[in-house]
Protein backbone atom coordinates (compact mmCIF):
# COMPACT_ATOMS: atom_id res chain seq x y z
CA UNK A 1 6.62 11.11 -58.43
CA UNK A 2 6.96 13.78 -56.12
CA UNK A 3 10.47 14.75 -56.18
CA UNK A 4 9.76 14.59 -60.19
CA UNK A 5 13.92 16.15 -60.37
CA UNK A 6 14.27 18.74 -58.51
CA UNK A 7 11.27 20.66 -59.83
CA UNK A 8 8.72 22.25 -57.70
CA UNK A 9 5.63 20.60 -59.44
CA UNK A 10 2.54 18.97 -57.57
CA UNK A 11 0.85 15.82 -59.54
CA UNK A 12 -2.69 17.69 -59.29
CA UNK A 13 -4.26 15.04 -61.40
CA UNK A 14 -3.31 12.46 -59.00
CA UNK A 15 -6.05 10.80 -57.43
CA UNK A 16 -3.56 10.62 -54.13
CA UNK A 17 -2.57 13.85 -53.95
CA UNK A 18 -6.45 15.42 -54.32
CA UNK A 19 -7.44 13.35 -51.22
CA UNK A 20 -5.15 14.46 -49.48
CA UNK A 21 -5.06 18.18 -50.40
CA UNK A 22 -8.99 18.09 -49.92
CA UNK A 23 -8.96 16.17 -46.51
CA UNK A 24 -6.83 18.53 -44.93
CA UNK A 25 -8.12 21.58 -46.74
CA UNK A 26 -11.47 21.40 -47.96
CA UNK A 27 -13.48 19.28 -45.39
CA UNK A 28 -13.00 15.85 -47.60
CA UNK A 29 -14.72 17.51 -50.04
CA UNK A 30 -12.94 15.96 -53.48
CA UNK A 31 -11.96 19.04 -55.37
CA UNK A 32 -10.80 19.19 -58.67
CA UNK A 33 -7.02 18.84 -60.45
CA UNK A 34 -7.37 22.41 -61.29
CA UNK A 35 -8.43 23.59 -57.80
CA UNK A 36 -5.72 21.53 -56.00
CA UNK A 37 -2.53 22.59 -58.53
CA UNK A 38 -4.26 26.56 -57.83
CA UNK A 39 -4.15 25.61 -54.41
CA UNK A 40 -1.12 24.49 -53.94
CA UNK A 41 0.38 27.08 -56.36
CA UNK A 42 -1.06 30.29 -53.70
CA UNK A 43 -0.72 28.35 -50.32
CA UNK A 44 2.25 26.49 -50.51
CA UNK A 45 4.05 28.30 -53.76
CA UNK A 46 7.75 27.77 -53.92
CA UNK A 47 7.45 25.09 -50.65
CA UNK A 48 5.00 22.93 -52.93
CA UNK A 49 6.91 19.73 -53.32
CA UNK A 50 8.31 19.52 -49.85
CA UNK A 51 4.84 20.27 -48.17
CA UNK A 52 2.91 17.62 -50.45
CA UNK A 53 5.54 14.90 -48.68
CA UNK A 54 4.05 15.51 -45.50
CA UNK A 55 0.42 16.17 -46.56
CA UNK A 56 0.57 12.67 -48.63
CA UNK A 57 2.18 11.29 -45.26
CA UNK A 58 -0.13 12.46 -42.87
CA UNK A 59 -3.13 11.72 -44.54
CA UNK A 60 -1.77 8.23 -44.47
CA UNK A 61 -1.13 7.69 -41.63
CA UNK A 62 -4.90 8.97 -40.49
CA UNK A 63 -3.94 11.92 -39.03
């Protein structure tokens, strides 16, 4: 899913990835697939992929 070949991609429509992405970011406030892949396209940009792995971790885990 996430490594999706070497491509720097995020699965915004993921239910997963939008917990995640609005637990750490948005207060647990469930945001949508277009907020999280704008998101993740202006915070993280070409660091995406590697920094959903440990956001999809963490939030996991209960951190």
């Amino acid at each position: 899913m996430v490594a999706s070949m070497g491509m720097n991609v995020i699965p915004a429509d993921d239910l997963g990835v939008r917990k995640a992405i609005s637990h750490f970011y948005f207060k647990d406030d469930i945001q949508s697939a277009e907020t999280i892949r704008r998101f993740a396209e202006n915070k993280f940009s070409r660091l995406m992929r590697d920094c959903l792995v440990y956001l999809l971790m963490a939030y996991r885990m209960g951190l």
